[in-house]
Protein backbone atom coordinates (compact mmCIF):
# COMPACT_ATOMS: atom_id res chain seq x y z
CA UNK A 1 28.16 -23.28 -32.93
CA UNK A 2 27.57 -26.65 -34.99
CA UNK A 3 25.31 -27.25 -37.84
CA UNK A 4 22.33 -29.48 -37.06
CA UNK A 5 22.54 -33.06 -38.23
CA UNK A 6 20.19 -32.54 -41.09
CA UNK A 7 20.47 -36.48 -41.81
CA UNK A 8 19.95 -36.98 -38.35
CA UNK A 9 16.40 -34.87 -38.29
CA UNK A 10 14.98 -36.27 -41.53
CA UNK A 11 15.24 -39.92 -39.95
CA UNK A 12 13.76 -38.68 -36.66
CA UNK A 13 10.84 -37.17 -38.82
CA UNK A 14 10.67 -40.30 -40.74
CA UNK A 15 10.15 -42.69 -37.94
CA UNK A 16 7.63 -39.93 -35.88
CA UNK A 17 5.56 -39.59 -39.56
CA UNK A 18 5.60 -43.96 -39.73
CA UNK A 19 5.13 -45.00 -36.16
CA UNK A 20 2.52 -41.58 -36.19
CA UNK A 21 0.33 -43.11 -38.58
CA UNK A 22 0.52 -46.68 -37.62
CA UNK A 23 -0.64 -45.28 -33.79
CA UNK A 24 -3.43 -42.84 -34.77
CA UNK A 25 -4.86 -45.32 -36.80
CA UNK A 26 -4.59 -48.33 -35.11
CA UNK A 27 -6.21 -46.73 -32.16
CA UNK A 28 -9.36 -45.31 -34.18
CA UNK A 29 -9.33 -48.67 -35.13
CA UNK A 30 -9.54 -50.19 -32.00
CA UNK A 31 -11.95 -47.61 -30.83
CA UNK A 32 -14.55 -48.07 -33.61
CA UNK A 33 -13.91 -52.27 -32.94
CA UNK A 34 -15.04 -51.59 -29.46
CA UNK A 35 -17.72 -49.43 -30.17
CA UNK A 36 -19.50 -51.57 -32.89
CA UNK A 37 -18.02 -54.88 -31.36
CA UNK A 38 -16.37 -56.01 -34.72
CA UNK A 39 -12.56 -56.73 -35.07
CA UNK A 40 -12.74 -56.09 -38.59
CA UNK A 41 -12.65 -52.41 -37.81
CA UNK A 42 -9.08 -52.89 -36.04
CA UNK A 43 -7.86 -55.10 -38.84
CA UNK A 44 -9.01 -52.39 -41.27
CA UNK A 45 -7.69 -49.65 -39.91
CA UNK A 46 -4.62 -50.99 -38.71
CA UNK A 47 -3.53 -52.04 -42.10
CA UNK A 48 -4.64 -48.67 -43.42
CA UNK A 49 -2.49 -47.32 -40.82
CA UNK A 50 0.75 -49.48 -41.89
CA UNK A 51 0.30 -48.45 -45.64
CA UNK A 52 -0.44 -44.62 -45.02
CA UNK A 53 2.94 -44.83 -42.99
CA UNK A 54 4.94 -46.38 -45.54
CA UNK A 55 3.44 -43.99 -48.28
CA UNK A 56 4.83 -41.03 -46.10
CA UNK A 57 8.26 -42.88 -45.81
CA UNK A 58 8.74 -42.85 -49.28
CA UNK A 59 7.55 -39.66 -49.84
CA UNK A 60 10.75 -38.59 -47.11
CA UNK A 61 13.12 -40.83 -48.66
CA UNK A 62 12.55 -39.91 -52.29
C-alpha cells in the first residue's frame, strides 16, 4: 500500500483553512450588512476574513 502524499494534504489543508476563513467571514459579514443595512459591516469583515486566512497560511507554510 502507498504512503499518503503528505505534501499533497498540507496544501489541501492550506487552501480549506484560507478559502475557510475568507467564506465564514465574509458571510457573517454580509449577514450583519443586511441586518443593520450598512455595507461597512461586509467590507469589515471581509477584509478581516482575507487577513485571518493569510495568518493561517503562514502559520502552515512556516
Amino acid at each position: 500500500m502507498p504512503k499518503p502524499d503528505t505534501n499533497f494534504q498540507k496544501a489541501m489543508s492550506a487552501a480549506y483553512t484560507l478559502l475557510g476563513s475568507i467564506l465564514v467571514l465574509s458571510g457573517l459579514g454580509y449577514y450583519l450588512s443586511h441586518k443593520y443595512n450598512n455595507i461597512a459591516w461586509l467590507i469589515i469583515f471581509s477584509i478581516l476574513g482575507i487577513i485571518v486566512g493569510m495568518y493561517e497560511l503562514y502559520k502552515q507554510i512556516k
